[in-house]
Protein backbone atom coordinates (compact mmCIF):
# COMPACT_ATOMS: atom_id res chain seq x y z
CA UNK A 1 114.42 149.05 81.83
CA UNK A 2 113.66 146.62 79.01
CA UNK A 3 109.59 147.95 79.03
CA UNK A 4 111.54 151.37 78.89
CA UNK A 5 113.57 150.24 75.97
CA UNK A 6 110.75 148.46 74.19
CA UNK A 7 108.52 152.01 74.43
CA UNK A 8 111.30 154.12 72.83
CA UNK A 9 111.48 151.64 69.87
CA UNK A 10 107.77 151.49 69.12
CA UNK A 11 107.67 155.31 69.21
CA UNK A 12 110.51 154.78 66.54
CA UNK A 13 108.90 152.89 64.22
CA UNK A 14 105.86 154.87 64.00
CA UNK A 15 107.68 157.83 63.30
CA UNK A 16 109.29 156.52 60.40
CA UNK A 17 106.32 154.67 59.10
CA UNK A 18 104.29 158.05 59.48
CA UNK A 19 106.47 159.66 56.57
CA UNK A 20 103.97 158.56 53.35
CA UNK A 21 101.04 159.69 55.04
CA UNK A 22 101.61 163.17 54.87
CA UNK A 23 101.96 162.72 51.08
CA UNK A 24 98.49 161.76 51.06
CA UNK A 25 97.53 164.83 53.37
CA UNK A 26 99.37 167.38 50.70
CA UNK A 27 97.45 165.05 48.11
CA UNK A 28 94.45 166.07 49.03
CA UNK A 29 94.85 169.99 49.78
CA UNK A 30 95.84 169.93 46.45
CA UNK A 31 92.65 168.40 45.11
CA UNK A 32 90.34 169.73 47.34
CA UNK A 33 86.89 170.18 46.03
CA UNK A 34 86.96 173.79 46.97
CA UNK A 35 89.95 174.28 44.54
CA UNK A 36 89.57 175.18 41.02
CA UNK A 37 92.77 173.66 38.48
CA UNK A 38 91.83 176.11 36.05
CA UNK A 39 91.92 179.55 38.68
CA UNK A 40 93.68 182.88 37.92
CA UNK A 41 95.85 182.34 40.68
CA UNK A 42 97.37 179.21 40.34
CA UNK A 43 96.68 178.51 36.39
CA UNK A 44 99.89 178.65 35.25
CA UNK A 45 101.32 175.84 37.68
CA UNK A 46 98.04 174.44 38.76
CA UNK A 47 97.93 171.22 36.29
CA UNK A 48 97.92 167.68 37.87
CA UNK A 49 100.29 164.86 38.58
CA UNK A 50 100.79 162.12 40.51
CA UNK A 51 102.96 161.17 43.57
CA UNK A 52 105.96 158.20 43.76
CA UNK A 53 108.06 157.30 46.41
CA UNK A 54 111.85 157.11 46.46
CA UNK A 55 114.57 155.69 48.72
CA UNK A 56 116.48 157.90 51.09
CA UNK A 57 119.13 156.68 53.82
CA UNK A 58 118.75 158.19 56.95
CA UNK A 59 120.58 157.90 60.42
CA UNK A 60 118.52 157.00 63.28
CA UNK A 61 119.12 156.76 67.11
CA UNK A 62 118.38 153.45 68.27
CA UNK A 63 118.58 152.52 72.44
CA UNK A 64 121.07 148.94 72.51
CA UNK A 65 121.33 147.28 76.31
CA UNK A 66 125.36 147.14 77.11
CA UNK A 67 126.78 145.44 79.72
CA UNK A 68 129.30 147.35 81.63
CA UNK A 69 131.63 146.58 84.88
CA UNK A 70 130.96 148.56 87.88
CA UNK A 71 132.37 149.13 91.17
CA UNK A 72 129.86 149.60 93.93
CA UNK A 73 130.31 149.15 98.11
CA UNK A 74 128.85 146.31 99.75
CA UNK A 75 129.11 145.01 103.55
CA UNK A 76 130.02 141.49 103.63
CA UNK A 77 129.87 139.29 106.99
CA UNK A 78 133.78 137.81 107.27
CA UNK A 79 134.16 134.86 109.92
CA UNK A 80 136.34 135.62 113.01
CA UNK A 81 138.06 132.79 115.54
CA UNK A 82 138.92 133.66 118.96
CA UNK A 83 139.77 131.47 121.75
CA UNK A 84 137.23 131.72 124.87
CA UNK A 85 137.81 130.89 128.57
CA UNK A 86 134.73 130.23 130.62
CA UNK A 87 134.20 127.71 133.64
CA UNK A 88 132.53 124.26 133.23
CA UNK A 89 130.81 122.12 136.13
CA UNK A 90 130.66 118.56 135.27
CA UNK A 91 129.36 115.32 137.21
CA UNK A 92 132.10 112.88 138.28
CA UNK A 93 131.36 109.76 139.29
CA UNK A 94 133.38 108.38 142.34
CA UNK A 95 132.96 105.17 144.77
CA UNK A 96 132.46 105.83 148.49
CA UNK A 97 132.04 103.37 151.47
CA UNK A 98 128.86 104.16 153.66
CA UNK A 99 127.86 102.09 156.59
CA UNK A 100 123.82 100.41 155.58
CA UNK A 101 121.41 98.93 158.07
CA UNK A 102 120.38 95.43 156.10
CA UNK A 103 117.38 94.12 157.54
CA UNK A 104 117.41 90.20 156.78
CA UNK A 105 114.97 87.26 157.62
CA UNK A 106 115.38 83.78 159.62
CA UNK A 107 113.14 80.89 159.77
CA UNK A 108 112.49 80.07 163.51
CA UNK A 109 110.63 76.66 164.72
CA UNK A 110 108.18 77.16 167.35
CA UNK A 111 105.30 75.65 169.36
CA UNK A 112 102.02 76.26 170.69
CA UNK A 113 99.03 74.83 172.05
CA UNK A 114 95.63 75.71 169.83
CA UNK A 115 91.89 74.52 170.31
CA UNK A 116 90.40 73.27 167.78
CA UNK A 117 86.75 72.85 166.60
CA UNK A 118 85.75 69.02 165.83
CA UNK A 119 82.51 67.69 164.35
CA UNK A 120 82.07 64.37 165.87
CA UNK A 121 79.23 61.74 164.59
CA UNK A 122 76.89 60.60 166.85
CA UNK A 123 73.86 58.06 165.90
CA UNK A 124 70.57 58.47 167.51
CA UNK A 125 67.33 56.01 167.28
CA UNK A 126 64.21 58.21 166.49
CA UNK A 127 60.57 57.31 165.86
CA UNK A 128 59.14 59.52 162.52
CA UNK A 129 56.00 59.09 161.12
CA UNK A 130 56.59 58.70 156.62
CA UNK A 131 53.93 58.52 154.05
CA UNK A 132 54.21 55.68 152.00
CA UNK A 133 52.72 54.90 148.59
CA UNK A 134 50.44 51.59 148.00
CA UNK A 135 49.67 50.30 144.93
CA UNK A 136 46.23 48.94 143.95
CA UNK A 137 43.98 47.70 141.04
CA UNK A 138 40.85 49.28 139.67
CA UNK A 139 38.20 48.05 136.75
CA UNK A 140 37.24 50.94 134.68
CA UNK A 141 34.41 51.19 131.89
CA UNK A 142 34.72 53.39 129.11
CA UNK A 143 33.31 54.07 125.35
CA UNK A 144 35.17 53.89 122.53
CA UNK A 145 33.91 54.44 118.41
CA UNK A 146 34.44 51.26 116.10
CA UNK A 147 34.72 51.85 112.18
CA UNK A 148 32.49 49.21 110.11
CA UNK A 149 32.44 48.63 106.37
CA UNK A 150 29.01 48.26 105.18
CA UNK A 151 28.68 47.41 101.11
CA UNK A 152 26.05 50.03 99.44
CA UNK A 153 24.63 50.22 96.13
CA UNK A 154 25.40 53.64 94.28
CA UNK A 155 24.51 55.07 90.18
CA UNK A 156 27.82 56.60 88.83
CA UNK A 157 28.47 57.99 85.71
CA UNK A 158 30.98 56.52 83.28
CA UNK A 159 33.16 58.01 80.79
CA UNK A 160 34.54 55.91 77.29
CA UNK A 161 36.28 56.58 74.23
CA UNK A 162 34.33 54.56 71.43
CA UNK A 163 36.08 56.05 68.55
CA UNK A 164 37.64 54.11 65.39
CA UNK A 165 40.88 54.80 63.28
CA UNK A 166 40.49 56.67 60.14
CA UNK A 167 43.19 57.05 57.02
CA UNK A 168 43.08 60.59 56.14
CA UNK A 169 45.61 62.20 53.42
CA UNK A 170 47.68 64.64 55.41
CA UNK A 171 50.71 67.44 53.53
CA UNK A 172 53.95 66.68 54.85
CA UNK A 173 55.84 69.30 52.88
CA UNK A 174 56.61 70.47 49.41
CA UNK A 175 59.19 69.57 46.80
CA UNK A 176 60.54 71.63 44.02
CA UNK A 177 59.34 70.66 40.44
CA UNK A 178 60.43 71.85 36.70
CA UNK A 179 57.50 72.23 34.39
CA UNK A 180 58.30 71.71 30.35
CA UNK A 181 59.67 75.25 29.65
CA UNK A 182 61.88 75.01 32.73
CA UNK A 183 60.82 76.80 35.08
CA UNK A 184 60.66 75.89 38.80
CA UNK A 185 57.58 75.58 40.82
CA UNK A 186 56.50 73.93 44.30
CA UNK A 187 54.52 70.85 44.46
CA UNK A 188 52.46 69.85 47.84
CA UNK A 189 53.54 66.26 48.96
CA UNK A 190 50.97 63.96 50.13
CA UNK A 191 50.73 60.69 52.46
CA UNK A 192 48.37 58.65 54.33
CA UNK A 193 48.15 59.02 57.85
CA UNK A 194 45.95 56.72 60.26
CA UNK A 195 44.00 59.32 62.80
CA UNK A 196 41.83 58.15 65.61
CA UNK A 197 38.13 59.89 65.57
CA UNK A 198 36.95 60.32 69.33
CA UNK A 199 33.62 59.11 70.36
CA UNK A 200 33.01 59.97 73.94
CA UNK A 201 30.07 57.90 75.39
CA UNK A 202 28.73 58.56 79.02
CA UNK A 203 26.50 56.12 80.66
CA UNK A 204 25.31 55.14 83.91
CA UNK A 205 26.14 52.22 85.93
CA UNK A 206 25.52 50.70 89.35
CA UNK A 207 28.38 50.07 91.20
CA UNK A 208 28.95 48.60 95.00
CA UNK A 209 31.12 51.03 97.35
CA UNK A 210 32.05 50.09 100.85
CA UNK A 211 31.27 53.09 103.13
CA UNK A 212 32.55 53.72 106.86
CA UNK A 213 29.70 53.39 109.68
CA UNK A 214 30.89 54.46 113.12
CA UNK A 215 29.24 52.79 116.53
CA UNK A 216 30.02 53.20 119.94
CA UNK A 217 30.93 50.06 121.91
CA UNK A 218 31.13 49.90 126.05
CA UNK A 219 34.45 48.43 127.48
CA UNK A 220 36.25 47.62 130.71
CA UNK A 221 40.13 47.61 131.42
CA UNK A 222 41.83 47.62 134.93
CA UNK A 223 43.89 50.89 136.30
CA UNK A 224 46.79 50.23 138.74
CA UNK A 225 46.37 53.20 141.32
CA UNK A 226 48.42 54.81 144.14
CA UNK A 227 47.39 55.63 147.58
CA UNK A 228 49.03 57.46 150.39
CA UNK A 229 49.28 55.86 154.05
CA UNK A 230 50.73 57.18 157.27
CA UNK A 231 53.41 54.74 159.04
CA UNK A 232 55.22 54.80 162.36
CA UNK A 233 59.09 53.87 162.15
CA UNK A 234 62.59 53.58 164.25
CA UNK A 235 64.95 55.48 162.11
CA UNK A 236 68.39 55.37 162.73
CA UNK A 237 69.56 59.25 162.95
CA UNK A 238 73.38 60.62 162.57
CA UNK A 239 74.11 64.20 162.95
CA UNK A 240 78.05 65.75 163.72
CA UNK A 241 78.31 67.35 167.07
CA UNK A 242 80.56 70.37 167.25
CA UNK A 243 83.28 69.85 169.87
CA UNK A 244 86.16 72.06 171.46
CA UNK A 245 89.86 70.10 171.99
CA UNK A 246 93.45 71.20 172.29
CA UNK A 247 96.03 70.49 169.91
CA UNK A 248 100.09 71.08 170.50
CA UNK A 249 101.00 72.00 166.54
CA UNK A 250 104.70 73.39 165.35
CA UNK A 251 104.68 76.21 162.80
CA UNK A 252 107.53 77.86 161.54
CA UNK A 253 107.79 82.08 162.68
CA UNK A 254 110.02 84.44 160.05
CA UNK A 255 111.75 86.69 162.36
CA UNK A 256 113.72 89.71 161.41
CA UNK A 257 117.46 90.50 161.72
CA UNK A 258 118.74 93.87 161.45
CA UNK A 259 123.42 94.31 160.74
CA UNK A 260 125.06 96.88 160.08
CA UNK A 261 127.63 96.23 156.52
CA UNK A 262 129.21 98.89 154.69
CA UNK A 263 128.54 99.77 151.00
CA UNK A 264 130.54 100.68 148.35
CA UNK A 265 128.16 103.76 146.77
CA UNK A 266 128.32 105.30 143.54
CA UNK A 267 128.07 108.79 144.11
CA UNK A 268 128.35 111.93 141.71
CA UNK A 269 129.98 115.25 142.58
CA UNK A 270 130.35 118.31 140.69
CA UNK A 271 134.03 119.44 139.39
CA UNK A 272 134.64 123.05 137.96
CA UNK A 273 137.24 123.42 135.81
CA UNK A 274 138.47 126.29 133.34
CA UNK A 275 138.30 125.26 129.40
CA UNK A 276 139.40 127.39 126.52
CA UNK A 277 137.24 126.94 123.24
CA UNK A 278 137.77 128.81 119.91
CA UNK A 279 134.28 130.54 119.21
CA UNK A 280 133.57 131.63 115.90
CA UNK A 281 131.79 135.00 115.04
CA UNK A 282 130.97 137.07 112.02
CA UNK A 283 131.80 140.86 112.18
CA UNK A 284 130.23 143.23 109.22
CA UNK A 285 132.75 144.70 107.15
CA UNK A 286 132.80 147.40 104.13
CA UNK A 287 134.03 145.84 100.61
CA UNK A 288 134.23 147.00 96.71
CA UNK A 289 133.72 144.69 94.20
CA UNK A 290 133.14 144.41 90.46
CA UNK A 291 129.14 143.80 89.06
CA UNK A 292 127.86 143.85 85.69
CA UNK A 293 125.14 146.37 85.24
CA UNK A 294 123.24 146.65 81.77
CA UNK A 295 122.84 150.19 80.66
CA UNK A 296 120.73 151.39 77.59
CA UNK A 297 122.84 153.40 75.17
CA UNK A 298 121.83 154.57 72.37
CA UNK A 299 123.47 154.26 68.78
CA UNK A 300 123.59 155.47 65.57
CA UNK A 301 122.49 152.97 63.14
CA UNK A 302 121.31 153.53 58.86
CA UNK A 303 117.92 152.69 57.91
CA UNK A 304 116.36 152.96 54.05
CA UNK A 305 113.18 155.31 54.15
CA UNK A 306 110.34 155.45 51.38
CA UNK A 307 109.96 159.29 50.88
CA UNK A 308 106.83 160.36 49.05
CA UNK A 309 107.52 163.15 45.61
CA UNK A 310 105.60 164.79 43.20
CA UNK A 311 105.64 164.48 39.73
CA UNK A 312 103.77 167.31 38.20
CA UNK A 313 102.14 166.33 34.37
CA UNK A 314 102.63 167.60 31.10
CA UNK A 315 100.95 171.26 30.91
CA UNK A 316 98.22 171.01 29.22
CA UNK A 317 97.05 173.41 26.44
CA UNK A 318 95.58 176.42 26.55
CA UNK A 319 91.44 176.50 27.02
CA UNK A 320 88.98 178.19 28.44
CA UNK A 321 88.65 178.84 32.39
CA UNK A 322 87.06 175.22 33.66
CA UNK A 323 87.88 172.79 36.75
CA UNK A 324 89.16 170.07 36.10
CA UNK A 325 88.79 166.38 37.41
CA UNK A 326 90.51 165.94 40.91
CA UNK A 327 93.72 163.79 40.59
CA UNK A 328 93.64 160.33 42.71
């Protein structure tokens, strides 16, 4: 409704606004370039003017949204109690006495007669043959390389500095002078400073070097061996001997005892009984009531409009037949 309502304005407002252009439409039939000012037919009213506008107040319908009360029918869901009989089972718990077979157990002494496997020793005299290990010396020769020192003349070449010291004049900076007019100038700065002047000499000298010479020398040295011999002993032998006796042992049996004792049991049994509950249900029912409903009316309202007018100009005087200029 409120697009609806927005439409009808617009249309409106252009209607209104539309009013000035048709003074330019009858503004330019009259000043066509077809039409002559100055023709038989219209020469007696034909001179220019202009156009102006002036204000008129006009009554326009304009669409307003109201708000108005209505009545309409609606169905409504209203809450209804009613009390409800239906049958309910429930669990009760009750104690009953029950005969039980208990099975319990007793400790019983007892005795039997068992055999029994025994390892005895027994010690034997045997005659075993054993190798046995004797020890004996042996003289062994051998070579083995022994490092001499034997002096020997050899030409080397040797290597000295015979240079001397020498005081040479060496800059060690600059200092900043004035000269008569002034002005500022550097000045080198000079000291002596001893230098040593390398002479490298090389010559050849005979010099005595001990040098390794290796010779083999024969020795002897003695080597404790071992040798293996067969011998006849009497060994004294032990080995267990398996053996079958009977033994009276007591052991202890568990027997079971069965008795009869009655039980106190919990036991559950059902119980129907009859309970009335109020159950609540909604039933659909037919009901006015009072809504506000906007409605587009529309009202009479007074608006200021520019109308467009004519002004004709001055007659002009008389002259011969001729067009003349088209107003603006």
């Amino acid at each position: 409704m409120n697009r609806w309502v927005a439409r009808l304005v617009a249309s409106l407002v252009v209607g209104v606004s539309a009013t000035p252009a048709d003074a330019s439409f009858f503004h330019r039939r009259c000043h066509s370039s077809n039409d002559s000012c100055a023709s038989t037919a219209y020469a007696p009213a034909a001179a220019c003017g202009s156009w102006s506008y002036r204000t008129e107040t006009r009554t326009v319908q304009t669409p307003e949204l109201v708000t108005e009360s209505r009545t309409v029918n609606a169905t409504e869901s209203v809450p209804v109690t009613r009390p409800v009989t239906r049958q309910v089972t429930r669990m009760v718990q009750t104690t009953e006495a029950r005969p039980q077979q208990v099975t319990t157990y007793q400790q019983v002494n007892k005795t039997r007669t068992v055999n029994v496997q025994v390892c005895r020793p027994v010690t034997t005299t045997e005659a075993r043959t054993v190798n046995v290990c004797v020890p004996y010396q042996e003289t062994v020769s051998a070579t083995r390389s022994v490092c001499n020192y034997v002096p020997t003349q050899e030409v080397r070449n040797c290597t000295k500095d015979c240079g001397h010291w020498v005081n040479q004049c060496v800059q060690t900076g600059c200092r900043t002078r004035r000269d008569h007019c002034g002005n500022c100038y550097e000045e080198p700065v000079f000291r002596n400073q001893r230098v040593w002047c390398a002479n490298i000499v090389t010559t050849q000298q005979t010099v005595t070097v001990n040098r390794p010479v290796y010779t083999q020398q024969p020795y002897t040295y003695v080597v404790t061996k071992n040798r293996t011999e067969s011998r006849t002993e009497n060994v004294q032998v032990t080995r267990m001997v398996a053996t079958t006796e009977a033994r009276t042992e007591n052991y202890v049996e568990t027997v079971p005892v069965t008795t009869t004792q009655t039980v106190n049991v919990q036991v559950c049994r059902p119980v129907t009984e009859n309970v009335t509950e109020n159950v609540t249900t909604y039933e659909q029912r037919q009901v006015q009531r009072q809504v506000q409903v906007q409605v587009c009316r529309m009202v009479e309202r007074q608006v200021q409009v520019q109308v467009p007018v004519f002004v004709p100009a001055p007659a002009p005087a008389p002259c011969a037949p001729a067009p003349c200029n088209p107003c603006l």
